[in-house]
C-alpha atoms as a PDB file:
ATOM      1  CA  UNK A   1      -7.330  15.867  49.531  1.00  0.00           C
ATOM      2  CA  UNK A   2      -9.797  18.794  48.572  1.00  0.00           C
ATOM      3  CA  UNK A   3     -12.293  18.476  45.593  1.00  0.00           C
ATOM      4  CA  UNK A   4      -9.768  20.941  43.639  1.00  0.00           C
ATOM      5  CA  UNK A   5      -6.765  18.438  44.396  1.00  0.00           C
ATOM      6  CA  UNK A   6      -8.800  15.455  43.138  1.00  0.00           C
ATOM      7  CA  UNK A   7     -10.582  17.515  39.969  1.00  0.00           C
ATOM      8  CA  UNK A   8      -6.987  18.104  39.243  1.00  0.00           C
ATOM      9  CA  UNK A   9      -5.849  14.819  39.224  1.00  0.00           C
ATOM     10  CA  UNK A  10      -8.452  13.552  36.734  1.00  0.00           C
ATOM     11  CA  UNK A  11      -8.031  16.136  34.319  1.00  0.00           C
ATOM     12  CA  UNK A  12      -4.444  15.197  34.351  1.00  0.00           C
ATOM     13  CA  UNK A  13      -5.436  11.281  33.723  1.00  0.00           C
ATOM     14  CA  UNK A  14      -8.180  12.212  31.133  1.00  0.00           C
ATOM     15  CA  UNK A  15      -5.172  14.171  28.884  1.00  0.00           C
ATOM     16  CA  UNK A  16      -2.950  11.406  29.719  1.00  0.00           C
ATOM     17  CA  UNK A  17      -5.953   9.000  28.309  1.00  0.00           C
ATOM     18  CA  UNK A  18      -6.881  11.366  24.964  1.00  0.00           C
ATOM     19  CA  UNK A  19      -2.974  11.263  24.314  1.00  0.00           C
ATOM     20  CA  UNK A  20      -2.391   7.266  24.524  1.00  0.00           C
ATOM     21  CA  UNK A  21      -5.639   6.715  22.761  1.00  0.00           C
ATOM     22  CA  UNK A  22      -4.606   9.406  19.940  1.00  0.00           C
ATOM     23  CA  UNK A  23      -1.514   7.431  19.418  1.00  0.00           C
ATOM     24  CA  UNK A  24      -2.966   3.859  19.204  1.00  0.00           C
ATOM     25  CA  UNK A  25      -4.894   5.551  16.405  1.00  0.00           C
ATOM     26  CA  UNK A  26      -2.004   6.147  14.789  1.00  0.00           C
ATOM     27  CA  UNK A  27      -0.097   3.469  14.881  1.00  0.00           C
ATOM     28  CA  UNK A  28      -2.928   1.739  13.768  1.00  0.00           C
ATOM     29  CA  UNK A  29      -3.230   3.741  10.725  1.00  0.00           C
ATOM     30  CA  UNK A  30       0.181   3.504   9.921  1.00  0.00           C
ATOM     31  CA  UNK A  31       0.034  -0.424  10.453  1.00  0.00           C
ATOM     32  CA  UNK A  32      -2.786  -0.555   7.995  1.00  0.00           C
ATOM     33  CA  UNK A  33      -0.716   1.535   6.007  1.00  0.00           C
ATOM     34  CA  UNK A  34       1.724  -0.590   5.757  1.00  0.00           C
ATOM     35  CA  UNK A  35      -0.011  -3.587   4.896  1.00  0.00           C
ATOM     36  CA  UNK A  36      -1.522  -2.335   2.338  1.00  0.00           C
ATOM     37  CA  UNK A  37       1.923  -0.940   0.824  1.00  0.00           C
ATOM     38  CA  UNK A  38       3.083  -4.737   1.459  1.00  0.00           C
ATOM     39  CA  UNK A  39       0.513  -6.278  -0.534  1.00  0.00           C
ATOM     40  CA  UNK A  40       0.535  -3.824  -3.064  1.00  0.00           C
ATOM     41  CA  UNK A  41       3.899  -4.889  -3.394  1.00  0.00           C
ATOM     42  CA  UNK A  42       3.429  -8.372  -3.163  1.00  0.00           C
ATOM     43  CA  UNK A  43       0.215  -7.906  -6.277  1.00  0.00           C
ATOM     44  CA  UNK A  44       3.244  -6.010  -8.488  1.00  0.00           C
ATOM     45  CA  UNK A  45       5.742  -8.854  -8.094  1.00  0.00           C
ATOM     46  CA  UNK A  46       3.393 -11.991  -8.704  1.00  0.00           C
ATOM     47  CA  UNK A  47       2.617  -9.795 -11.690  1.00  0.00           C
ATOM     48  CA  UNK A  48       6.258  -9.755 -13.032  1.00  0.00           C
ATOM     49  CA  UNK A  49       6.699 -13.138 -12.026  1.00  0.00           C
ATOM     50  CA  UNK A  50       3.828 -13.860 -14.105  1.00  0.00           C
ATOM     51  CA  UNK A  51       5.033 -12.057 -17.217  1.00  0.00           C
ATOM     52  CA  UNK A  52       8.225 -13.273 -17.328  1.00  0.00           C
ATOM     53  CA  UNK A  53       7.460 -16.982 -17.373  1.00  0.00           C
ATOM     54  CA  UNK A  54       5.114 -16.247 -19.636  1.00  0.00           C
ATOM     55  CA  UNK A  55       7.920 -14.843 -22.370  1.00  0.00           C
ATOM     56  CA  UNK A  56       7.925 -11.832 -24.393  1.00  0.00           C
ATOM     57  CA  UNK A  57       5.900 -12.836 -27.001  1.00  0.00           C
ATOM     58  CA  UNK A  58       2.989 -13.654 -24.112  1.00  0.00           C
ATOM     59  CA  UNK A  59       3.277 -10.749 -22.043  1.00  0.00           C
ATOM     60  CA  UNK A  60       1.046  -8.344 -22.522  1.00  0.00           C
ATOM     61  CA  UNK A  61      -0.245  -4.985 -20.385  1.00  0.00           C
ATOM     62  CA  UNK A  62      -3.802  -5.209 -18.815  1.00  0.00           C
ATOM     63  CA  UNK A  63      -5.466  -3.921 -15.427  1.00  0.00           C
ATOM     64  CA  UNK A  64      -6.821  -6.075 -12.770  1.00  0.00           C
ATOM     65  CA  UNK A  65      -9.375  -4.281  -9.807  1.00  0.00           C
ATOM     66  CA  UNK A  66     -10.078  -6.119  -6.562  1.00  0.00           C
ATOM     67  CA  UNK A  67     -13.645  -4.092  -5.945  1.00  0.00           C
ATOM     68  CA  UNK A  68     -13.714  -6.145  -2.549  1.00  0.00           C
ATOM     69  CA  UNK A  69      -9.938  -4.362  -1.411  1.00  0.00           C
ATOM     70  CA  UNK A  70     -10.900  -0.869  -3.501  1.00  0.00           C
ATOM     71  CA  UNK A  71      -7.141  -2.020  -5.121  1.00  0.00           C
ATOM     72  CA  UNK A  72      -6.791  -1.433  -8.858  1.00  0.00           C
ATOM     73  CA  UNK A  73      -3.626  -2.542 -11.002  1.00  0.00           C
ATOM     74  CA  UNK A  74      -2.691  -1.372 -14.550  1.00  0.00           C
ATOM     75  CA  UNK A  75       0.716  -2.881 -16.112  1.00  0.00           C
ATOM     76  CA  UNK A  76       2.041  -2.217 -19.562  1.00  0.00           C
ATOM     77  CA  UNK A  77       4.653  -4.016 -21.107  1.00  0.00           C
ATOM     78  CA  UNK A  78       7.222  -2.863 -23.769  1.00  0.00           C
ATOM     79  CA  UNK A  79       9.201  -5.196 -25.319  1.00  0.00           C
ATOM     80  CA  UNK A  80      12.959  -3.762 -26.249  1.00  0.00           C
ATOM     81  CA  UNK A  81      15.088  -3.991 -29.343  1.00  0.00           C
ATOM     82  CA  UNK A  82      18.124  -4.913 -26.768  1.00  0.00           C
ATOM     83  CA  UNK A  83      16.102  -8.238 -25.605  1.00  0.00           C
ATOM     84  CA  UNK A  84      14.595  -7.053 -22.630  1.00  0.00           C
ATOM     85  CA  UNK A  85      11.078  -6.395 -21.759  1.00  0.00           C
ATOM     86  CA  UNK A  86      10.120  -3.358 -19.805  1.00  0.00           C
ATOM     87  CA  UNK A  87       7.243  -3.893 -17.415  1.00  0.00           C
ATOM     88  CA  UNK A  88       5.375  -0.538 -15.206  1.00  0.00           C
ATOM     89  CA  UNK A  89       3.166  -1.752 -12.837  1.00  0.00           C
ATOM     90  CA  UNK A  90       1.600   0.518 -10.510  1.00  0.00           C
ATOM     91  CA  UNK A  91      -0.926   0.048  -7.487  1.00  0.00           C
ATOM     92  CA  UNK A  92      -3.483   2.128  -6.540  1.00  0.00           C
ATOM     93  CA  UNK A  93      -5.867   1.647  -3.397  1.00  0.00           C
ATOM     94  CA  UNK A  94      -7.943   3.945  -1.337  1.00  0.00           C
ATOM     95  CA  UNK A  95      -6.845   4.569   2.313  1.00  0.00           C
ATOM     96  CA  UNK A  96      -7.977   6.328   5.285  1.00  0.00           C
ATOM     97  CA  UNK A  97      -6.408   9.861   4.072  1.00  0.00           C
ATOM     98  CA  UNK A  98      -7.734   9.622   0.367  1.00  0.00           C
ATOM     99  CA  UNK A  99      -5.920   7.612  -2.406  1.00  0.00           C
ATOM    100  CA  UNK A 100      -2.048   6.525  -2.801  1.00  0.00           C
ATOM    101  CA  UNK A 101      -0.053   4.467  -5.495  1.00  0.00           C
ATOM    102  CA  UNK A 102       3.052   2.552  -5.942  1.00  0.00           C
ATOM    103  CA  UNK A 103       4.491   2.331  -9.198  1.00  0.00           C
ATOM    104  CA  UNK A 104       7.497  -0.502 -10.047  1.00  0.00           C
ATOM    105  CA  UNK A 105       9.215  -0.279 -13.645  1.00  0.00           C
ATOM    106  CA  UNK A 106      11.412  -3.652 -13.882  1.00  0.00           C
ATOM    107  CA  UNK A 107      12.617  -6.003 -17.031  1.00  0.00           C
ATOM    108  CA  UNK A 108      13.121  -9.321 -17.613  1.00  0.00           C
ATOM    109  CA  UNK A 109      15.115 -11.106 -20.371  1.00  0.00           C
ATOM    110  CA  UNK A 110      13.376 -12.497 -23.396  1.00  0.00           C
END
């Protein structure tokens, strides 16, 4: 092997290395993505849950903020003249590419 052949060869390894570590990074993100979109989901159905045993005449809207997971959480609550109430609760947390949100509008009987 000549020093080309072998110069070569680890320029071909290094790309090979930049690409793999490139896509642990993200699939990484995306995992962290994802748990966050989990949670968030799991914060907006507590809430429900929460409102709903409470009754109509208990729930009311309100924000929450988790400074220690940069989450905050705003739900307002409408009750209906058919016997439902209508509850929007949306997410919102800071991520690696800047801010996202997930919004839920449900009802539950009175």
């Amino acid at each position: 092997m000549t020093v080309v052949e072998v110069l070569v060869a680890l320029m071909l390894v290094s790309i090979g290395l930049l690409g793999m570590a490139g896509s642990t990074t993200l699939a990484l993100r995306t995992a962290h993505d994802a748990t966050q979109r989990r949670a968030s989901m799991h914060r907006i159905v507590s809430r429900h849950s929460q409102l709903a045993a409470s009754g109509c005449a208990g729930a009311r809207s309100g924000t929450a903020i988790d400074s220690a997971r940069d989450v905050t959480e705003a739900w307002y609550v409408t009750v209906q003249s058919n016997g439902f109430a209508l509850v929007t609760d949306s997410v919102r947390w800071m991520g690696a590419r800047g801010p996202h949100s997930f919004v839920l509008t449900t009802a539950f009987p009175c």
